[in-house]
C-alpha atoms as a PDB file:
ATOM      1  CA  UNK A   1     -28.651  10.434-119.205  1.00  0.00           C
ATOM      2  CA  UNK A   2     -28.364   7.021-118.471  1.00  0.00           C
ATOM      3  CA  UNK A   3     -26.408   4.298-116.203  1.00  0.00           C
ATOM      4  CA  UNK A   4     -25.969   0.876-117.179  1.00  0.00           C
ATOM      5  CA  UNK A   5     -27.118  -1.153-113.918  1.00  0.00           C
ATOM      6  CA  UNK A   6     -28.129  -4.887-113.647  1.00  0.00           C
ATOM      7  CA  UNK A   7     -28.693  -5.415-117.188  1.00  0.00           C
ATOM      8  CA  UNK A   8     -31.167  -2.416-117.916  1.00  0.00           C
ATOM      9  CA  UNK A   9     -30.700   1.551-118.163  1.00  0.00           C
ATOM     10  CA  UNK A  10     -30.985   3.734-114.836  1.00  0.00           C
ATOM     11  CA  UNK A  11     -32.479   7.077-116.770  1.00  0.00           C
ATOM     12  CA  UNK A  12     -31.799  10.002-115.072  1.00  0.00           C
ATOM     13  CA  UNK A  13     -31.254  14.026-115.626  1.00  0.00           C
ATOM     14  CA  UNK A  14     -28.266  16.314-113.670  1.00  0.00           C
ATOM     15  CA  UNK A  15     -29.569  19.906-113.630  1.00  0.00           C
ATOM     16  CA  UNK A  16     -27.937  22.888-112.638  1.00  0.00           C
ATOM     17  CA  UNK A  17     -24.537  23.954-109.778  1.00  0.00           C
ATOM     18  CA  UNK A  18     -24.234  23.930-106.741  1.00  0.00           C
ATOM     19  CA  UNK A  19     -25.321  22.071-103.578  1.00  0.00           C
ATOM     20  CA  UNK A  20     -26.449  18.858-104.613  1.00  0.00           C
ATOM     21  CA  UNK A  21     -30.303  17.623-104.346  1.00  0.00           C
ATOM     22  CA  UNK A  22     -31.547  14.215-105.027  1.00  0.00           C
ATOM     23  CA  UNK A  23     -35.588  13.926-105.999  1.00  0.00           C
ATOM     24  CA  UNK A  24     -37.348  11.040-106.162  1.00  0.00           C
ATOM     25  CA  UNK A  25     -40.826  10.472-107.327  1.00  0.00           C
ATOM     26  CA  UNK A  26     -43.499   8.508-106.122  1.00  0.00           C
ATOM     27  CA  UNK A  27     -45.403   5.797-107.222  1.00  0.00           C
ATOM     28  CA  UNK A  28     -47.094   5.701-110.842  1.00  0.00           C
ATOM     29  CA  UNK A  29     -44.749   8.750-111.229  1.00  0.00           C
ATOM     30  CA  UNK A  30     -41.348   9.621-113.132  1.00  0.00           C
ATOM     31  CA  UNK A  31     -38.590  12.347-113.105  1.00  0.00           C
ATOM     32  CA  UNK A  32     -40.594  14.570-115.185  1.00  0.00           C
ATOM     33  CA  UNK A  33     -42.516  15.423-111.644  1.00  0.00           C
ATOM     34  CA  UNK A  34     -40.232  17.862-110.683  1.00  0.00           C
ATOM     35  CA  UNK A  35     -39.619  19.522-113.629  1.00  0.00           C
ATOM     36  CA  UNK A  36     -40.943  22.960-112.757  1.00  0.00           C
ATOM     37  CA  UNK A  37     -39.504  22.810-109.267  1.00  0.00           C
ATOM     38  CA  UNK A  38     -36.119  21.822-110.822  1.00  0.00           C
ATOM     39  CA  UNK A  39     -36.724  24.904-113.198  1.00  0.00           C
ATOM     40  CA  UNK A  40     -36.200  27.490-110.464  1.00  0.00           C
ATOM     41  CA  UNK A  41     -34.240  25.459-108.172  1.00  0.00           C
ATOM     42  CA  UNK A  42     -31.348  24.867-110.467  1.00  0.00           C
ATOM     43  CA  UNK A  43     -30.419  28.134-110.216  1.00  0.00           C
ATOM     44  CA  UNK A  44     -28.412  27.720-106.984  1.00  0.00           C
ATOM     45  CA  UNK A  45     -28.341  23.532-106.497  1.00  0.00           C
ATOM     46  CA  UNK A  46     -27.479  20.480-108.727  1.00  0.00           C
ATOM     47  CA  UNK A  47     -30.439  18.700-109.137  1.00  0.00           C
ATOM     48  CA  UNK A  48     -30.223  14.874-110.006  1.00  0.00           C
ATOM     49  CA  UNK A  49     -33.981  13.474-110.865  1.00  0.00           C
ATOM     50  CA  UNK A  50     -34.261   9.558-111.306  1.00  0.00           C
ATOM     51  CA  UNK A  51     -36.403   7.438-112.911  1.00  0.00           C
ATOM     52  CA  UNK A  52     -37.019   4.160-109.992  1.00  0.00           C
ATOM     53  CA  UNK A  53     -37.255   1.343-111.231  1.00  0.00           C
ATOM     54  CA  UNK A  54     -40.280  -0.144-113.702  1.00  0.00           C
ATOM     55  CA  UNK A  55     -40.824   3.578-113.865  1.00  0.00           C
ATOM     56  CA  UNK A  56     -40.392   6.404-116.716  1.00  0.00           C
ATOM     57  CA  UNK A  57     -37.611   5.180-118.883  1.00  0.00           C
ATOM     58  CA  UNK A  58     -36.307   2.645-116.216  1.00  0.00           C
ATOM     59  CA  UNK A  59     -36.941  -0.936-116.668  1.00  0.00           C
ATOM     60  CA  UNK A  60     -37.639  -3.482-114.393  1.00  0.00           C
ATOM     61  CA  UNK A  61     -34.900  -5.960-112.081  1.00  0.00           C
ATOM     62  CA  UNK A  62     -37.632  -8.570-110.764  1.00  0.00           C
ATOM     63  CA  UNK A  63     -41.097  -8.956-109.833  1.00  0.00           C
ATOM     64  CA  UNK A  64     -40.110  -7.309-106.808  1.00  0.00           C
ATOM     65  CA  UNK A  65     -38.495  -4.172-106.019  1.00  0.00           C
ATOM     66  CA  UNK A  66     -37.971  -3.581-102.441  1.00  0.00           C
ATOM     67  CA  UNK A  67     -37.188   0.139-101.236  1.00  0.00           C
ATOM     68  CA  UNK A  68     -33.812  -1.191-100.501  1.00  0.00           C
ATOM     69  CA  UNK A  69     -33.278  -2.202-104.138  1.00  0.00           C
ATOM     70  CA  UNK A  70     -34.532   1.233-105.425  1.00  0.00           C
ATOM     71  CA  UNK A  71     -32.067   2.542-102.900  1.00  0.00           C
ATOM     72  CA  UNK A  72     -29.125   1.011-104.254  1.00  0.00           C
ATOM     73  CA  UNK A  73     -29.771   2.327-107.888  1.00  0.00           C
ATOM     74  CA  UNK A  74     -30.041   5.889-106.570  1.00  0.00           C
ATOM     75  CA  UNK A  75     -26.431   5.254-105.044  1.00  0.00           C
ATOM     76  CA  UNK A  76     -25.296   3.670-108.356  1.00  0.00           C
ATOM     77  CA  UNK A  77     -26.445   7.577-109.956  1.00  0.00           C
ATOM     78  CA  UNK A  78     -24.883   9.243-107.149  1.00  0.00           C
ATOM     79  CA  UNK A  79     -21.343   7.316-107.172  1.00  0.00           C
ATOM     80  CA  UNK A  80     -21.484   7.917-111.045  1.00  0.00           C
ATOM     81  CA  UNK A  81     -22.062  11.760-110.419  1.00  0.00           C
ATOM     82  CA  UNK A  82     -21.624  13.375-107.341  1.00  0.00           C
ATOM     83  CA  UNK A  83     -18.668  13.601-104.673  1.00  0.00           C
ATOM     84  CA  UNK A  84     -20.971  15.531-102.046  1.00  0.00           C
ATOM     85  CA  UNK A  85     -23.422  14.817 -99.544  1.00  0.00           C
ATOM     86  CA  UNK A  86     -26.713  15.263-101.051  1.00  0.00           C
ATOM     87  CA  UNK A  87     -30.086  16.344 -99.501  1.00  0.00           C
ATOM     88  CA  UNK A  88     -33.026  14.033-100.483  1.00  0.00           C
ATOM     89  CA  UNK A  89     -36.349  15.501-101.372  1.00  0.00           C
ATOM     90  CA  UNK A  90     -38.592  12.006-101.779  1.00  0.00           C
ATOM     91  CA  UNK A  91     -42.210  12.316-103.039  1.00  0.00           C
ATOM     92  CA  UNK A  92     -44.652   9.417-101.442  1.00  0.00           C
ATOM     93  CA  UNK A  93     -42.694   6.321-102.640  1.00  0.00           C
ATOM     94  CA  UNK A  94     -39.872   8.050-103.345  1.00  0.00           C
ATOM     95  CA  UNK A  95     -39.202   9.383 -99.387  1.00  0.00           C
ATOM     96  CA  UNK A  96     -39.320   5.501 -98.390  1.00  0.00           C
ATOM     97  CA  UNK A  97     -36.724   5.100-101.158  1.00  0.00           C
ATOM     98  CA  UNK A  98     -34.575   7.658 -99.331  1.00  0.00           C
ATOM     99  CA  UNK A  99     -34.858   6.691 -95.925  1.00  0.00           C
ATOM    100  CA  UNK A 100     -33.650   2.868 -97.100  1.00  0.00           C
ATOM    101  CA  UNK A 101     -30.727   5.442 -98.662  1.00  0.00           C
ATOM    102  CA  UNK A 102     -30.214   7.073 -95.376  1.00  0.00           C
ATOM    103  CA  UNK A 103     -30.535   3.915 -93.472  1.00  0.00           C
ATOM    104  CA  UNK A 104     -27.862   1.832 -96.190  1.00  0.00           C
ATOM    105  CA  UNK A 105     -25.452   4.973 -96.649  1.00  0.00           C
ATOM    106  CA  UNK A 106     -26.082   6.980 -93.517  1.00  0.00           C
ATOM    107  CA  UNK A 107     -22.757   9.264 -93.766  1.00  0.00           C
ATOM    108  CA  UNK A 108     -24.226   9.967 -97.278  1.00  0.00           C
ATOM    109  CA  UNK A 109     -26.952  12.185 -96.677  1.00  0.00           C
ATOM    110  CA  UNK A 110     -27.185  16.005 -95.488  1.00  0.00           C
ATOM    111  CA  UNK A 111     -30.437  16.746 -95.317  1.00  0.00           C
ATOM    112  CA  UNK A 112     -34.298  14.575 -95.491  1.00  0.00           C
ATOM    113  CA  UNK A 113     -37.523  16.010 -96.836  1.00  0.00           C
ATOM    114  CA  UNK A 114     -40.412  13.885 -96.612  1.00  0.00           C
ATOM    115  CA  UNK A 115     -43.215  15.110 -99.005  1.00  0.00           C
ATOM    116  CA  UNK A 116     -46.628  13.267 -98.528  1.00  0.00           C
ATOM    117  CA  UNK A 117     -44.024  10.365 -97.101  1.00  0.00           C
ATOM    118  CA  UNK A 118     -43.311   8.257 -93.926  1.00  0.00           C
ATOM    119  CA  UNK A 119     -41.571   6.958 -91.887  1.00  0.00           C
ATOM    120  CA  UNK A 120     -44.027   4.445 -90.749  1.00  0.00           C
ATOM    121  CA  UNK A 121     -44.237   0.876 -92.399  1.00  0.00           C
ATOM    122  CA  UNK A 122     -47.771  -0.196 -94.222  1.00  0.00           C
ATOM    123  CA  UNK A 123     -50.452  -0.837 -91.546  1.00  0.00           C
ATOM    124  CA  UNK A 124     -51.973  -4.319 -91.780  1.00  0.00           C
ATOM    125  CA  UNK A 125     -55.396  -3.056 -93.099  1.00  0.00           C
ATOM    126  CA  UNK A 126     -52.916  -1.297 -95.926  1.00  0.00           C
ATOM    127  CA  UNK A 127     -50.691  -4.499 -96.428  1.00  0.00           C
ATOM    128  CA  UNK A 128     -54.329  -5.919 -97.493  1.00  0.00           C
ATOM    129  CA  UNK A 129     -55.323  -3.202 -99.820  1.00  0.00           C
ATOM    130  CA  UNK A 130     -51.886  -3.420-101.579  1.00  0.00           C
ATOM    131  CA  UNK A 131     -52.419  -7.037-102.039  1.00  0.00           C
ATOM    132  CA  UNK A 132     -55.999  -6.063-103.955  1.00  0.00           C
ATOM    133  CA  UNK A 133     -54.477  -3.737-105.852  1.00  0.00           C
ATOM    134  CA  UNK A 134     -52.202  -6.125-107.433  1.00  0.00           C
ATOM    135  CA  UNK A 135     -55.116  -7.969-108.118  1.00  0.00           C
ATOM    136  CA  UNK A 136     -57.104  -5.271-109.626  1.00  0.00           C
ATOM    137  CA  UNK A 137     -53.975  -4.018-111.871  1.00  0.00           C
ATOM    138  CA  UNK A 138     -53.511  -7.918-113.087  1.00  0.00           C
ATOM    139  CA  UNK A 139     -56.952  -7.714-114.760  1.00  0.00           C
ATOM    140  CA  UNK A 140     -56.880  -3.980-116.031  1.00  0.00           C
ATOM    141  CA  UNK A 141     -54.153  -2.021-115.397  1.00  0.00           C
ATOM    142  CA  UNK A 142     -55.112   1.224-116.870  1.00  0.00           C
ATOM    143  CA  UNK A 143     -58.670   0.912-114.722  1.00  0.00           C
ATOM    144  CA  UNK A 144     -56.496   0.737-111.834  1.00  0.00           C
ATOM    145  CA  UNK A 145     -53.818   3.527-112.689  1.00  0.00           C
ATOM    146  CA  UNK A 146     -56.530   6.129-113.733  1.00  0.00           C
ATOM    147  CA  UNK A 147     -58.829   5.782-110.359  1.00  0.00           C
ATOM    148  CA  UNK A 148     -55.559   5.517-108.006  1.00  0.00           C
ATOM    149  CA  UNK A 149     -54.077   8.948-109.643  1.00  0.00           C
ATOM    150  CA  UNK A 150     -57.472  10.392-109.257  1.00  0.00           C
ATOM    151  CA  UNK A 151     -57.690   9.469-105.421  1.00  0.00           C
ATOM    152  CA  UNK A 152     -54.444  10.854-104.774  1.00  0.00           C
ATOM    153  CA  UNK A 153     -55.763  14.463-104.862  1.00  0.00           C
ATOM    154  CA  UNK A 154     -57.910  16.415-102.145  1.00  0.00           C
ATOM    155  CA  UNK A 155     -61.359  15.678-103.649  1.00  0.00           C
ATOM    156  CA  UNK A 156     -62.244  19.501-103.421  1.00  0.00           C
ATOM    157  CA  UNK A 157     -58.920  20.115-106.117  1.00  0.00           C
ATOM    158  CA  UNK A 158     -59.999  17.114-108.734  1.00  0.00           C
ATOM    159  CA  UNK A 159     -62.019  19.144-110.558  1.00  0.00           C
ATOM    160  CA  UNK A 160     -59.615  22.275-110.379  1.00  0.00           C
ATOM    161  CA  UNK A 161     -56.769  20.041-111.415  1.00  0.00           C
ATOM    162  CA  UNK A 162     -58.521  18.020-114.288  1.00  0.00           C
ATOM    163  CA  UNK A 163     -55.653  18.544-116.724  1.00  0.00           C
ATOM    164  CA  UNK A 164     -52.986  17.715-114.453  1.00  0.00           C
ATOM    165  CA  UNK A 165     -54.860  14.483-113.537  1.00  0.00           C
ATOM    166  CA  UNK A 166     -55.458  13.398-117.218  1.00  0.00           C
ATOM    167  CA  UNK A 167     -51.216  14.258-117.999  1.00  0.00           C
ATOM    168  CA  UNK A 168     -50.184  11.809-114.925  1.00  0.00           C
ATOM    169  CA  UNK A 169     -52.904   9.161-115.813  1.00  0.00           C
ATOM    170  CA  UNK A 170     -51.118   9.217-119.560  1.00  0.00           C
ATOM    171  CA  UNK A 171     -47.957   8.748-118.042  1.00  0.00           C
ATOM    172  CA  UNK A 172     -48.755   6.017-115.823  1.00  0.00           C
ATOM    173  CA  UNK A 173     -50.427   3.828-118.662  1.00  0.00           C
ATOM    174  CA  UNK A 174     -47.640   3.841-120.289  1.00  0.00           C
ATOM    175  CA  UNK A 175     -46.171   1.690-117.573  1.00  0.00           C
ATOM    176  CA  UNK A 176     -44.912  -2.263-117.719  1.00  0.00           C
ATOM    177  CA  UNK A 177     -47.742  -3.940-115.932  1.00  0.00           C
ATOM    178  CA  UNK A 178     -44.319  -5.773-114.174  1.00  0.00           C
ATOM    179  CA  UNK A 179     -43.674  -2.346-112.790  1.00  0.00           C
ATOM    180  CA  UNK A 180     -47.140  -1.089-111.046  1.00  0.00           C
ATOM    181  CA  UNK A 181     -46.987  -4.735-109.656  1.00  0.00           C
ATOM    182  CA  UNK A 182     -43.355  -5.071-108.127  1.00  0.00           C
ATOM    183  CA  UNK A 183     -43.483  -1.363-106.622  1.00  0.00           C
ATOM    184  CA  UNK A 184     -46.996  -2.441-104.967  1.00  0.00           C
ATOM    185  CA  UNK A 185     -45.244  -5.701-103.476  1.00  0.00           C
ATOM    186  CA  UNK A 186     -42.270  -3.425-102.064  1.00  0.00           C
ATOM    187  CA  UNK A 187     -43.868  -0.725-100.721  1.00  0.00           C
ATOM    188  CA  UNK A 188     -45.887  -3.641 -99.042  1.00  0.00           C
ATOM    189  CA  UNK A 189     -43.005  -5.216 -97.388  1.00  0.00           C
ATOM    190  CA  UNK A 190     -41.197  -2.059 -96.734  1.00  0.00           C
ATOM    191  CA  UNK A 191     -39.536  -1.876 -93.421  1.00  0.00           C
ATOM    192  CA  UNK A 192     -39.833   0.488 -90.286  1.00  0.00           C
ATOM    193  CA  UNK A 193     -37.525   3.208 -90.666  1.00  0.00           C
ATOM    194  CA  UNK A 194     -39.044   5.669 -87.736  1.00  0.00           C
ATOM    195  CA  UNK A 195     -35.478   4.874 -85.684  1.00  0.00           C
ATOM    196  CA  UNK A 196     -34.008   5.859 -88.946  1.00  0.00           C
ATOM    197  CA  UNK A 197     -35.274   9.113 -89.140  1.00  0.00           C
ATOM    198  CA  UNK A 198     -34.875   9.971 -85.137  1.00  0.00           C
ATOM    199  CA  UNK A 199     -31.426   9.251 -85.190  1.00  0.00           C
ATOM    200  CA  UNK A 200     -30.510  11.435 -88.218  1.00  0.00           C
ATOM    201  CA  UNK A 201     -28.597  14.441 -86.934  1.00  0.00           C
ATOM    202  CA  UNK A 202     -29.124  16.422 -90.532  1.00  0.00           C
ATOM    203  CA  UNK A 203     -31.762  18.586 -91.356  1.00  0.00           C
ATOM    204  CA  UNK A 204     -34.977  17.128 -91.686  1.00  0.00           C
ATOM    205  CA  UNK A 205     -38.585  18.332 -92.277  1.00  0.00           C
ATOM    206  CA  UNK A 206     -42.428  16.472 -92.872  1.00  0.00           C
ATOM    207  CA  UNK A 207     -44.533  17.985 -95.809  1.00  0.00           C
ATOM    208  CA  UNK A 208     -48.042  16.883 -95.351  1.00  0.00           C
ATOM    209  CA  UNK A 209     -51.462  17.992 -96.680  1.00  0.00           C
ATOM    210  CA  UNK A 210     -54.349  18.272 -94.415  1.00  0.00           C
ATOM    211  CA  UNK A 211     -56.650  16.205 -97.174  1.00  0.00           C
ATOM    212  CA  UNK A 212     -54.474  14.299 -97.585  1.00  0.00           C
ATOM    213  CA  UNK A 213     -56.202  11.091 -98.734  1.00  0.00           C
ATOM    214  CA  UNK A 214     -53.246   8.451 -98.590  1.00  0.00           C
ATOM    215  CA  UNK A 215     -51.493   9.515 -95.426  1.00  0.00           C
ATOM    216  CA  UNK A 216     -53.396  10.513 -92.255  1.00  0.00           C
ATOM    217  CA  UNK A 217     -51.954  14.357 -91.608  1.00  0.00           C
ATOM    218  CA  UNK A 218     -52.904  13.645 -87.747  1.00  0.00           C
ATOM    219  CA  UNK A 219     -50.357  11.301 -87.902  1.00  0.00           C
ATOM    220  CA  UNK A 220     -47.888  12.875 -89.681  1.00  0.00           C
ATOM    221  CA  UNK A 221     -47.669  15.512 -87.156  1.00  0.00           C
ATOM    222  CA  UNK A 222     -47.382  12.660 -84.456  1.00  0.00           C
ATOM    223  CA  UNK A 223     -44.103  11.397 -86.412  1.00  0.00           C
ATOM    224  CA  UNK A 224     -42.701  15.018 -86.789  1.00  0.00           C
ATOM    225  CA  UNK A 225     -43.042  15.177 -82.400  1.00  0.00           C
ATOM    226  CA  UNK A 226     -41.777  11.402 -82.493  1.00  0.00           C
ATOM    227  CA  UNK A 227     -38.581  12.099 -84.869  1.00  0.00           C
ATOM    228  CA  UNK A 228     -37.846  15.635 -83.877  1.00  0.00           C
ATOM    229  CA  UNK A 229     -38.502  17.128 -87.730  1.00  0.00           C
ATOM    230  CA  UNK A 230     -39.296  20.542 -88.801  1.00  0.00           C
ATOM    231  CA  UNK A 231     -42.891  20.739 -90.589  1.00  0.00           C
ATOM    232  CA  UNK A 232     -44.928  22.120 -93.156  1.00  0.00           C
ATOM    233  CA  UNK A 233     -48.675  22.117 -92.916  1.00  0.00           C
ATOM    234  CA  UNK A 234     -50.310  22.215 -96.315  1.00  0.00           C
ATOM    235  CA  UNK A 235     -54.510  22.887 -97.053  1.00  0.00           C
ATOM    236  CA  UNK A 236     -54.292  20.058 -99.864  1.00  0.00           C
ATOM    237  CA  UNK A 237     -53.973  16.573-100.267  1.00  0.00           C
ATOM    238  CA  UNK A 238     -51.094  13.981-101.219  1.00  0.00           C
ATOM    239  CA  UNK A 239     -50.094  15.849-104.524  1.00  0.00           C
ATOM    240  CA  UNK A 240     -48.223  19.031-102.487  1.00  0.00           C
ATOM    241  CA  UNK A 241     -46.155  19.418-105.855  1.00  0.00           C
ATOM    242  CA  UNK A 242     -48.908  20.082-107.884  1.00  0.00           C
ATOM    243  CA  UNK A 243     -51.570  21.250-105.680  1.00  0.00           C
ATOM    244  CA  UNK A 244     -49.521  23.862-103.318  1.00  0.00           C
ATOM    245  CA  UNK A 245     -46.758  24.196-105.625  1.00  0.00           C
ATOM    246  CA  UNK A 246     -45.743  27.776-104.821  1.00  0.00           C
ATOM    247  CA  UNK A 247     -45.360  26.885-101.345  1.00  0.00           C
ATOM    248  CA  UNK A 248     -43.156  23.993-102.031  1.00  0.00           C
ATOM    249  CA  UNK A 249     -40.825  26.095-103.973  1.00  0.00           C
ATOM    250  CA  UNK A 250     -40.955  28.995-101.450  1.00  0.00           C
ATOM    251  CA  UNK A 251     -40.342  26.756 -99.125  1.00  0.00           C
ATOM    252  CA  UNK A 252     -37.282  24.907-101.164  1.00  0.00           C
ATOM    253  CA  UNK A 253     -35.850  28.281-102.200  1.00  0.00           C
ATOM    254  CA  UNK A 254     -35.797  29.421 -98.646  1.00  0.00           C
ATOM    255  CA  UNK A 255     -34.531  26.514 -96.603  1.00  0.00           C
ATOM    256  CA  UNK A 256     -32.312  24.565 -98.926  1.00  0.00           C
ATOM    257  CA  UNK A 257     -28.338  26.332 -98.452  1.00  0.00           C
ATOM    258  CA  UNK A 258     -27.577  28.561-101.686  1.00  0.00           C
ATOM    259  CA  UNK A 259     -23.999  27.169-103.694  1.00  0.00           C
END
């Protein structure tokens, strides 16, 4: 499906009945992430996946798109599809697009779960390495896309997950360069949203991998005390979905309310 928005094409899929859920992929990623989860969850939920924008079959707005921006095209899918409160399940990137939801529309949302996400803005010391990555993706973008997909996973699952690497590194070339560039300067500037996530009275839970080798776990379990969330320990690293899928979907299939 698509949505006309701003001049380009919002793609996005509707999947199943019932209680509504709203995925979101992370960066370098596209809807086609939570395909297999969507598979068994779709038995009991709606499931609305959405290409952000500058990725998948989304184009670009500017050479910036804040969280806030990617925020307001999920609510341009969700007014064009949905009369009930959803609950967000945001991957990386895509759980700082919906806490800028849940901050912007905060009678909109049932339910928050973070997977491999934060609260927490970009440290300084990450504000920096954002700002080289732009630089290394302006010279060769497919250099960068292939080592940063790569890094993503515990180093002890690389190996085990070769093919899984290689699919998302195929993906992610096919990329605007405009795209890779504007997410990196949004995710840079991205704002604190830790009062955000304290104050919401729905359910909410904190997925996070103990390898994780993009989000310290030790502090993920600091923000779980600090907001008050449920969490989920996981023996992996920042690609739960793919490297401790079964738990995710136990997990999913046990917590999220049947239709």
């Amino acid at each position: 499906m698509t949505l006309a928005y701003k001049g380009i094409e919002i793609n996005y899929n509707i999947t199943g009945k019932g209680t509504p859920l709203v995925f979101l992929h992370g960066f370098l990623e596209n809807l086609k992430m939570w395909d297999e989860i969507v598979t068994r969850i779709s038995q009991n939920h709606t499931c609305i996946t959405i290409d952000l924008l500058g990725h998948g079959k989304t184009d670009c707005i500017g050479y910036i798109h804040t969280i806030e921006d990617m925020a307001y095209v999920v609510k341009a899918v969700l007014d064009n599809s949905i009369n009930t409160k959803p609950i967000f399940v945001g991957h990386s990137m895509g759980g700082y697009v919906s806490l800028a939801y849940l901050d912007l529309f905060p009678e909109e949302v049932s339910g928050l779960i973070l997977l491999n996400s934060t609260s927490f803005p970009d440290s300084e010391e990450r504000k920096i390495n954002r700002s080289r990555a732009i630089d290394i993706v302006k010279k060769n973008p497919n250099a960068y896309t292939s080592m940063a997909i790569a890094n993503l996973f515990a180093e002890k699952n690389r190996e085990q997950y070769k093919s899984e690497i290689e699919k998302i590194k195929n993906e992610a070339s096919a990329m605007p360069l405009q795209g890779i560039i504007a997410a990196l300067e949004g995710m840079k500037i991205r704002k604190d949203h830790t009062e955000t996530l304290q104050n919401f009275s729905g359910s909410k839970t904190i997925i996070a991998g103990k390898k994780d080798p993009v989000l310290s776990y030790e502090q993920s379990l600091k923000e779980s005390e600090i907001c008050n969330t449920d969490f989920l320990s996981l023996d992996g690293g920042h690609m739960s979905y793919i490297e401790n899928k079964e738990i995710i979907l136990e997990f999913l299939e046990k917590f999220l309310p049947k239709k």
